[in-house]
C-alpha atoms as a PDB file:
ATOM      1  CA  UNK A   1     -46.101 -30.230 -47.412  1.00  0.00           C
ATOM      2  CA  UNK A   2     -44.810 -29.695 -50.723  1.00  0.00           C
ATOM      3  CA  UNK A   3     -47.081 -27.256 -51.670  1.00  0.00           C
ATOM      4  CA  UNK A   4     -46.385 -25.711 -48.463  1.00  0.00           C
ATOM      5  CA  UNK A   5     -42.650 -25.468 -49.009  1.00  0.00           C
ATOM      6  CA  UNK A   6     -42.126 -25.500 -52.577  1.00  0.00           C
ATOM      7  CA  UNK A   7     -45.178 -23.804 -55.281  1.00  0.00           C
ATOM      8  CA  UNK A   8     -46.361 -21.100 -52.892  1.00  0.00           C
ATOM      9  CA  UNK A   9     -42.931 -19.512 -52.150  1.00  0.00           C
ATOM     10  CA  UNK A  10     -42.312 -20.193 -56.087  1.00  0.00           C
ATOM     11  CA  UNK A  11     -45.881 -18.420 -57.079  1.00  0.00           C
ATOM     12  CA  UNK A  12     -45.064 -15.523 -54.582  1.00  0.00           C
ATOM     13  CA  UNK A  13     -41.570 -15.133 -56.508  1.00  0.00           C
ATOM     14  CA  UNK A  14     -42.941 -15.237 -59.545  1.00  0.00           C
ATOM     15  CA  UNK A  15     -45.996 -12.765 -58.529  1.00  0.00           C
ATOM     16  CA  UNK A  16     -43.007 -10.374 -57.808  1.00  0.00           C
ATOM     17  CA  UNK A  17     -41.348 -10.741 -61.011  1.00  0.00           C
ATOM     18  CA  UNK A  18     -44.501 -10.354 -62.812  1.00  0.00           C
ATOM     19  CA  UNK A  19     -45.356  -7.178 -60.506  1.00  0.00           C
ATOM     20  CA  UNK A  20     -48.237  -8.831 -58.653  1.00  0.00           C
ATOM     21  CA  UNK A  21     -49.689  -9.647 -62.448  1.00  0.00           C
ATOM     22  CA  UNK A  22     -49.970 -13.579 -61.501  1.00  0.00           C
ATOM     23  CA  UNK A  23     -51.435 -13.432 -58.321  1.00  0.00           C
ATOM     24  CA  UNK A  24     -55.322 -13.604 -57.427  1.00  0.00           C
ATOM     25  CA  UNK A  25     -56.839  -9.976 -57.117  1.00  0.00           C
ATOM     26  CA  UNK A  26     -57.057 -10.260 -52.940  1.00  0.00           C
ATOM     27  CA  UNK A  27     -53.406 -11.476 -52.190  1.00  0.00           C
ATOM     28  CA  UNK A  28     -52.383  -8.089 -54.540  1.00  0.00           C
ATOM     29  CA  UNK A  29     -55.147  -6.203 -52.812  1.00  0.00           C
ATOM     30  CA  UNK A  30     -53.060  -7.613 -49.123  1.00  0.00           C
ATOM     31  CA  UNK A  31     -49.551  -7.403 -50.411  1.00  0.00           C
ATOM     32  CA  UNK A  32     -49.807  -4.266 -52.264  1.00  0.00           C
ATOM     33  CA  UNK A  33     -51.773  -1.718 -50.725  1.00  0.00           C
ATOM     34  CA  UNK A  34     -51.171  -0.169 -47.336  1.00  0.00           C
ATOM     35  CA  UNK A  35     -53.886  -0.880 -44.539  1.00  0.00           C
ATOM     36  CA  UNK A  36     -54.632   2.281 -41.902  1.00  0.00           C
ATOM     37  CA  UNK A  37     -54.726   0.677 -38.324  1.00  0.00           C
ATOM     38  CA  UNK A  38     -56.669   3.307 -36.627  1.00  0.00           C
ATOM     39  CA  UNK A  39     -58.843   6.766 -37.101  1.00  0.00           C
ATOM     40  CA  UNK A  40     -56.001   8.746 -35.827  1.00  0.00           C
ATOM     41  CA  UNK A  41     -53.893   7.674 -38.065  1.00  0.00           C
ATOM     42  CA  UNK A  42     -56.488   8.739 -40.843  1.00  0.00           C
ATOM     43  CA  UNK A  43     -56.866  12.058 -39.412  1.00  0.00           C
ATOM     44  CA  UNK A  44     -53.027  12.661 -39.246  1.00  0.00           C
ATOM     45  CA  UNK A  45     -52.833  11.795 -42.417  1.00  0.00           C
ATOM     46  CA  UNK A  46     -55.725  14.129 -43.132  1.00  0.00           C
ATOM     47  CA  UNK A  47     -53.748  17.050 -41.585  1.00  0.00           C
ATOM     48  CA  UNK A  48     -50.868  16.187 -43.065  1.00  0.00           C
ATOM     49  CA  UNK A  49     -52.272  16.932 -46.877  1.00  0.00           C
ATOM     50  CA  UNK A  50     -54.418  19.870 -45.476  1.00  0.00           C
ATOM     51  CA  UNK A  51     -51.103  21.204 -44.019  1.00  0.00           C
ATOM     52  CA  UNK A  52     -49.189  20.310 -47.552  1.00  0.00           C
ATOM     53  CA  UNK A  53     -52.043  22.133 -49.334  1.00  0.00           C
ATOM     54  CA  UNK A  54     -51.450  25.188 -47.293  1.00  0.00           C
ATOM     55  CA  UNK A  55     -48.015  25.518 -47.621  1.00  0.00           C
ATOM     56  CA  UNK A  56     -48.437  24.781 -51.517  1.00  0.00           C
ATOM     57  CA  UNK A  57     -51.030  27.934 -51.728  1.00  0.00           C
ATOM     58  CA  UNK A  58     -48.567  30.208 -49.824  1.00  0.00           C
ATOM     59  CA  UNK A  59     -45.514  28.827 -52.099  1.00  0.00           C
ATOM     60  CA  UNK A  60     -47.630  29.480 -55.089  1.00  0.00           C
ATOM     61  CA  UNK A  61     -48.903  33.198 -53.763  1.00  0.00           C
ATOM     62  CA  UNK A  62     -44.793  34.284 -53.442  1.00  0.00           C
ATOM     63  CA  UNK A  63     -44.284  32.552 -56.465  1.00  0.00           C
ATOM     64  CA  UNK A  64     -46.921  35.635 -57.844  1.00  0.00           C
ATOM     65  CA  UNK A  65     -45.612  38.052 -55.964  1.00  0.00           C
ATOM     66  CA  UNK A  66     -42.167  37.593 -57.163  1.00  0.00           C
ATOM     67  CA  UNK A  67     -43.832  37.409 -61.141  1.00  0.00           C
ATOM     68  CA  UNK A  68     -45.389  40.466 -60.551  1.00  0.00           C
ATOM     69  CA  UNK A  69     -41.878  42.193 -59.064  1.00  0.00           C
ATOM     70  CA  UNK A  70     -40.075  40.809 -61.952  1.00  0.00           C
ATOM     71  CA  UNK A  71     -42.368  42.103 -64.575  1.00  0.00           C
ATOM     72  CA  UNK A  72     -42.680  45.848 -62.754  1.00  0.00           C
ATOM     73  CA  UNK A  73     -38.899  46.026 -62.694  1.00  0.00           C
ATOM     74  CA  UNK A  74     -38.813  44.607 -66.598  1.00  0.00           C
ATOM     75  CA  UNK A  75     -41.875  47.087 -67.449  1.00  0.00           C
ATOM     76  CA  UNK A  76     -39.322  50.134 -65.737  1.00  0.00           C
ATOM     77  CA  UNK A  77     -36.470  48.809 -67.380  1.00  0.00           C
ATOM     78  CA  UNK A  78     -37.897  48.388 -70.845  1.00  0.00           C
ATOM     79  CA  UNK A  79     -38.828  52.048 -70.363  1.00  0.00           C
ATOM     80  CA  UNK A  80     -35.360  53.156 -69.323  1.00  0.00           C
ATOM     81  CA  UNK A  81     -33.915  51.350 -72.764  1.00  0.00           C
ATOM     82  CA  UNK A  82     -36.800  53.302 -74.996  1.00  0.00           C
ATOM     83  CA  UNK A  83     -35.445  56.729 -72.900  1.00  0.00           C
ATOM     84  CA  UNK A  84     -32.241  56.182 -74.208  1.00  0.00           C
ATOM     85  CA  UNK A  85     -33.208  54.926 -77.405  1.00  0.00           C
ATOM     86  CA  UNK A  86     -34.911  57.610 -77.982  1.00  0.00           C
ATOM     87  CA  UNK A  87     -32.324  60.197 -76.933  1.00  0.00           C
ATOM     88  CA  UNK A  88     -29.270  58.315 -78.686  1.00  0.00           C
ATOM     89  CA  UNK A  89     -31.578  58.891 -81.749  1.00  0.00           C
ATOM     90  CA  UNK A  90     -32.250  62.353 -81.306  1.00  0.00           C
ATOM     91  CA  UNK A  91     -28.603  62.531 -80.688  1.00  0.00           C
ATOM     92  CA  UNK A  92     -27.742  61.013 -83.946  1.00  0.00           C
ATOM     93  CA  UNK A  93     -30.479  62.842 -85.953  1.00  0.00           C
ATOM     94  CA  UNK A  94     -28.594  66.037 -84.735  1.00  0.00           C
ATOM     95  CA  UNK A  95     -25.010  64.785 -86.038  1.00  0.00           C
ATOM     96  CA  UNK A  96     -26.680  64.202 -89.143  1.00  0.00           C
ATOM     97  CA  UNK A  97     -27.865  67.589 -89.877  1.00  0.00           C
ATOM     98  CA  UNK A  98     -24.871  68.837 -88.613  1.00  0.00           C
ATOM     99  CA  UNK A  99     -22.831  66.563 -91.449  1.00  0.00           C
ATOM    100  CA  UNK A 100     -25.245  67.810 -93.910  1.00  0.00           C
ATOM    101  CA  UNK A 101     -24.874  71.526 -92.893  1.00  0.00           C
ATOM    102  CA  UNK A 102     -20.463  70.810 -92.913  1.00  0.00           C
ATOM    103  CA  UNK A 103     -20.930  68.642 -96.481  1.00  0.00           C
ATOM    104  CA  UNK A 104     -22.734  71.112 -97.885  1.00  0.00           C
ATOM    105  CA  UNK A 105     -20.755  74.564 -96.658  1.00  0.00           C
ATOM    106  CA  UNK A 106     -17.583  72.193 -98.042  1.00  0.00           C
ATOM    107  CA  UNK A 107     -19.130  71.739-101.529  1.00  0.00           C
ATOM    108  CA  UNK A 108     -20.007  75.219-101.684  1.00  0.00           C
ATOM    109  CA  UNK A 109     -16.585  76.208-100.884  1.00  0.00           C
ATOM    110  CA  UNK A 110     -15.214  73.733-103.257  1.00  0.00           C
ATOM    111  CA  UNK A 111     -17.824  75.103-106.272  1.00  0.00           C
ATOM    112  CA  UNK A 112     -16.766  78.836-105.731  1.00  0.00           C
END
């Protein structure tokens, strides 16, 4: 009776403090693992991951789709910047020569 009442209760506290680390290896396998009752259940929970899996494929094909988007709009973008790179340097190459062509006409003026 005082087993009964007393050191099992205390051993199954003291398995759950230790995390099931003090206990025999078939009252962890019963206390800790979850039992399936029936095939159905099995097979629900069968078509439960297939259905997961599925919905994980499609979520990782839009997640492609909307990389591929994202790096056709950055490709057209980047080229947009070099397009007006380019033409703010043409721009500026111009304004150059133009300086040169006023500097010089001034010195000229200035020498005579």
């Amino acid at each position: 009776m005082f087993t009964a009442c007393v050191i099992i209760p205390l051993w199954i506290i003291i398995g759950f403090i230790s995390f099931g680390m003090l206990w025999p290896p078939q009252v962890r396998e019963k206390l800790l693992t979850s039992q399936m009752t029936s095939r159905t259940e099995k097979e629900s929970a069968e078509r439960t991951r297939l259905d997961q899996v599925s919905r994980l494929k499609e979520d990782v094909s839009s997640f492609q789709e909307e990389v591929r988007v994202d790096m056709e709009k950055g490709r057209d973008d980047l080229y947009i910047v070099k397009a007006v790179l380019d033409s703010t340097k043409t721009e500026i190459h111009e304004e150059m020569d133009n300086v040169k062509e006023i500097v010089t006409e001034l010195f000229e003026l200035l020498s005579s």
